[in-house]
N, C-alpha and C. Protein backbone atom coordinates (compact mmCIF):
# COMPACT_ATOMS: atom_id res chain seq x y z
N UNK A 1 0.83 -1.19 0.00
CA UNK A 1 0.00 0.00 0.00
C UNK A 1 0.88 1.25 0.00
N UNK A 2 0.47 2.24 -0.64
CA UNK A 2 1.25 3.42 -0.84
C UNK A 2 0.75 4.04 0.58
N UNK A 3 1.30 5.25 0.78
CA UNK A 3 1.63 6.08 2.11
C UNK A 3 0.10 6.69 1.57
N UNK A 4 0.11 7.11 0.74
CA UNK A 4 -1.30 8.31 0.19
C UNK A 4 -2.41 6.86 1.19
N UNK A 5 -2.59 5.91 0.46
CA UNK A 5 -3.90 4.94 0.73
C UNK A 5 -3.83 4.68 2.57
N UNK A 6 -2.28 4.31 2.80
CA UNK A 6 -2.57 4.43 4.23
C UNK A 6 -3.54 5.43 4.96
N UNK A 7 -2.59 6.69 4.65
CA UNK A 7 -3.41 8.33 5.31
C UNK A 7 -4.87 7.84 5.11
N UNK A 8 -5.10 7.76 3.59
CA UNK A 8 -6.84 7.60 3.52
C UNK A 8 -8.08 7.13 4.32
N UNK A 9 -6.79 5.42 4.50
CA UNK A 9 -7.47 4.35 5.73
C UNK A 9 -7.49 4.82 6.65
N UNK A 10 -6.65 5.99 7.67
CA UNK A 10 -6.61 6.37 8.69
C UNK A 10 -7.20 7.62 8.68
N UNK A 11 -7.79 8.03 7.84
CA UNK A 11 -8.70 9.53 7.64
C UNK A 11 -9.95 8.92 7.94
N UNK A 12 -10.10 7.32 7.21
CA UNK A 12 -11.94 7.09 7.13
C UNK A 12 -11.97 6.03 8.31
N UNK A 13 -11.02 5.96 9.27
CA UNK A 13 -11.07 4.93 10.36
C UNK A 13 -11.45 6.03 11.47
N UNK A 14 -11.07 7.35 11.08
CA UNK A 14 -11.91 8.16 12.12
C UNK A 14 -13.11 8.63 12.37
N UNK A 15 -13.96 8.89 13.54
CA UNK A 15 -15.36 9.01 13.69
C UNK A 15 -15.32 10.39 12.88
N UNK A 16 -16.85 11.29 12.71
CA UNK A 16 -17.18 12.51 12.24
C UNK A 16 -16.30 13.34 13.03
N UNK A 17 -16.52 13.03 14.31
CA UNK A 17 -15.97 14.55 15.13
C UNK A 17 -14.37 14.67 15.06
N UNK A 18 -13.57 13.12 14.94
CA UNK A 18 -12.63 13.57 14.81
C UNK A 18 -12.23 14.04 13.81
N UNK A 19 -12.40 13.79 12.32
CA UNK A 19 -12.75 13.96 11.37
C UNK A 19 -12.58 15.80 11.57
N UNK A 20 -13.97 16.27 11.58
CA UNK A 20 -13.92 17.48 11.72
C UNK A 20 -12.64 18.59 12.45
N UNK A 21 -12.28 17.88 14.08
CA UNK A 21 -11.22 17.97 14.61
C UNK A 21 -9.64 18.05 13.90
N UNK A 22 -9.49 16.91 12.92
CA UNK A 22 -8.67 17.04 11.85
C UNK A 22 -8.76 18.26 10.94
N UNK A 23 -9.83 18.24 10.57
CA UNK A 23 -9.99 19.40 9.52
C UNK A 23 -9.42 20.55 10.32
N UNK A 24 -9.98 20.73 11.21
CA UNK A 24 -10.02 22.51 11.66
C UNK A 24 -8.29 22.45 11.95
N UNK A 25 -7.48 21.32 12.64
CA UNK A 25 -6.29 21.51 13.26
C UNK A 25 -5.38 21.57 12.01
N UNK A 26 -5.50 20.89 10.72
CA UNK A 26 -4.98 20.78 9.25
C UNK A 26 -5.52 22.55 8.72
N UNK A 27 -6.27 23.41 9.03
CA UNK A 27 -7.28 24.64 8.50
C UNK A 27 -6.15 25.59 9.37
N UNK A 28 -5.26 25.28 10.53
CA UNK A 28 -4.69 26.25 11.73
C UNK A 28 -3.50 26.09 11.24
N UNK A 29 -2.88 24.75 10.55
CA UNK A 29 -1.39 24.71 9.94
C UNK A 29 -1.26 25.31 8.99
N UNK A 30 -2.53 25.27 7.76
CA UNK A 30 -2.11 26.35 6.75
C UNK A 30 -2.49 27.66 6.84
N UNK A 31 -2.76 27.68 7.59
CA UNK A 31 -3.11 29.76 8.42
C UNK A 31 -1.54 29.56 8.69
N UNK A 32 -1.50 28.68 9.79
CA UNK A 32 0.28 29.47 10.86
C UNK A 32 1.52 29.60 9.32
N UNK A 33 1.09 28.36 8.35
CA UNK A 33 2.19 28.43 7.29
C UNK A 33 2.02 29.52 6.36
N UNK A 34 1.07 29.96 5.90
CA UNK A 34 0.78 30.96 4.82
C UNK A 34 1.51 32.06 5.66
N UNK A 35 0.89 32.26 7.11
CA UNK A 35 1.48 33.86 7.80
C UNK A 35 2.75 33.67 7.94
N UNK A 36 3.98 32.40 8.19
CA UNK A 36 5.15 32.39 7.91
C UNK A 36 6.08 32.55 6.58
N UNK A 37 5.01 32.36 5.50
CA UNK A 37 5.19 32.97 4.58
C UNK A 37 5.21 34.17 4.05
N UNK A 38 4.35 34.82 4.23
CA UNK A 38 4.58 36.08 4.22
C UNK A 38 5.20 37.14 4.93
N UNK A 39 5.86 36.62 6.23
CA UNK A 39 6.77 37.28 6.27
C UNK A 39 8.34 36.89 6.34
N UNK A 40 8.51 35.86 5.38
CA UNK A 40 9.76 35.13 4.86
C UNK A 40 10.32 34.11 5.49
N UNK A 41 9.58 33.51 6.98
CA UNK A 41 10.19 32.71 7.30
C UNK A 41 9.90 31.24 7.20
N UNK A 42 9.33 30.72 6.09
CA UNK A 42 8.87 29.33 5.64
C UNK A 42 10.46 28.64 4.88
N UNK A 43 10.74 27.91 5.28
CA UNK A 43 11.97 27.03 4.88
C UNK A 43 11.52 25.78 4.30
N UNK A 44 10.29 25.48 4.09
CA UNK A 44 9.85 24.21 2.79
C UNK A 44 8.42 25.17 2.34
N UNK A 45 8.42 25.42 1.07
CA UNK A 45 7.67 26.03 0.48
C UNK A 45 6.55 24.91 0.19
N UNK A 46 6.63 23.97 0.15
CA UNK A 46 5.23 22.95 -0.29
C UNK A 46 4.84 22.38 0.84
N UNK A 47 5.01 22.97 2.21
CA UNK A 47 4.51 22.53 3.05
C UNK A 47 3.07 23.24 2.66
N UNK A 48 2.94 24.38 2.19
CA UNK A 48 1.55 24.36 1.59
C UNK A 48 0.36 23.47 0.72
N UNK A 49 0.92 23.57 -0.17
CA UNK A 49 0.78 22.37 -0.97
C UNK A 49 0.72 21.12 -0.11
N UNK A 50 0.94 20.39 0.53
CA UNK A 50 1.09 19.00 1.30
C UNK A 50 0.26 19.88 2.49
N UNK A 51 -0.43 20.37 3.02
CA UNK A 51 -1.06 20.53 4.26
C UNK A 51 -2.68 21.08 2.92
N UNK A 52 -2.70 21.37 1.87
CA UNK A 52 -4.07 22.05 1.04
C UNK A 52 -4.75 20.07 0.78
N UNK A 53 -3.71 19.24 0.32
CA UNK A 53 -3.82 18.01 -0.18
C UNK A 53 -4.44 17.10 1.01
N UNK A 54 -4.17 17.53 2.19
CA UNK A 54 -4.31 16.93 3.24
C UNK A 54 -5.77 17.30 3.46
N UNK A 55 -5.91 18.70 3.52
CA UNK A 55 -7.46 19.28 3.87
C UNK A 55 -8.23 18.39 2.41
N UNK A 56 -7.77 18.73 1.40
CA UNK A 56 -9.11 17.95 0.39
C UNK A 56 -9.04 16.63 0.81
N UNK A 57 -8.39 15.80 1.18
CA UNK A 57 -8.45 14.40 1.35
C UNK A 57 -9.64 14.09 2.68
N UNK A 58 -9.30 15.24 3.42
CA UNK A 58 -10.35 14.82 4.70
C UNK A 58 -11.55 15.69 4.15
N UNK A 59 -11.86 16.34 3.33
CA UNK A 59 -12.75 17.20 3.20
C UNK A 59 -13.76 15.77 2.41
N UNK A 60 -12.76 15.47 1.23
CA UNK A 60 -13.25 13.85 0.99
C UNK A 60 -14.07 13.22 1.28
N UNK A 61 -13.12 12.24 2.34
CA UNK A 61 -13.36 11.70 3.17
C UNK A 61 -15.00 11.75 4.22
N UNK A 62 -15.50 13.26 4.32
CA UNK A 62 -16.13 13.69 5.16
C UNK A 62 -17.39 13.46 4.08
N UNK A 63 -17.00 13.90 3.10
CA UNK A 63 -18.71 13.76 1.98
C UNK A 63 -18.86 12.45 1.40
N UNK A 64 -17.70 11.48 1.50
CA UNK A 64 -18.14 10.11 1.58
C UNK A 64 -19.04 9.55 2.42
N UNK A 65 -18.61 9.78 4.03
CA UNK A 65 -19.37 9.58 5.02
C UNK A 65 -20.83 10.02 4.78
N UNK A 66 -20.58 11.32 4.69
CA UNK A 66 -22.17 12.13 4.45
C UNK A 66 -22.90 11.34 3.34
N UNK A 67 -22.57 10.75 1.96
CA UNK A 67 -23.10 10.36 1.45
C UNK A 67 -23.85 8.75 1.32
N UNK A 68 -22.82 8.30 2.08
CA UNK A 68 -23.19 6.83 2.94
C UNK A 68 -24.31 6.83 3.85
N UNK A 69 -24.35 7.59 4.45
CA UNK A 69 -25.02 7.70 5.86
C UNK A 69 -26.74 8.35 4.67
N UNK A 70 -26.76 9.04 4.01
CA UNK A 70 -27.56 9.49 3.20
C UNK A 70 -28.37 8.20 2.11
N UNK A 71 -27.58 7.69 2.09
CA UNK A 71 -27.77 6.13 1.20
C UNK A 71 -28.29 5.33 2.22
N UNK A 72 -28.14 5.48 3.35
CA UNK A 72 -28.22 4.40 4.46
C UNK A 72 -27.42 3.49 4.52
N UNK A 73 -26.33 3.35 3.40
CA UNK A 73 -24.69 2.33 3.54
C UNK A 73 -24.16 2.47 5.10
N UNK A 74 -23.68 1.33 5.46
CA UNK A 74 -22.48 1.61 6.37
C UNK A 74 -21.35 1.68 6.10
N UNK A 75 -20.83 2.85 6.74
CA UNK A 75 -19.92 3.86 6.31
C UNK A 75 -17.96 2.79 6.29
């Protein structure tokens, strides 16, 4: 299994709230990184990029659920 499919399994092995919990704490890294960016002190520039990839994956993740649970599937 690639590293990407792991993360995935361990994005959809989490309940909603943590889920959400993820989101918002992944939503506070690319705030603290963008504002280290702009004022020059970011030393890996795609930590953006790799923290935006991270939010769509759980953002994903989250409308899978929603759409399961909507289907009446178990999730």
């Amino acid at each position: 299994m690639t590293a990407r499919a792991i993360a995935l399994d361990n994005l959809r092995a989490l309940s909603g709230d943590e889920l959400a919990a993820h989101l918002r704490e992944q939503r506070g890294q690319l705030f603290q990184v963008r504002l280290q960016q702009t004022i020059g002190q970011v030393e890996n520039h795609r930590q953006i990029r790799a923290i935006r990839k991270e939010l769509a994956r759980t953002m994903t993740v989250q409308v899978e659920i929603r759409l399961a649970a909507e289907r009446g599937e178990p999730a």
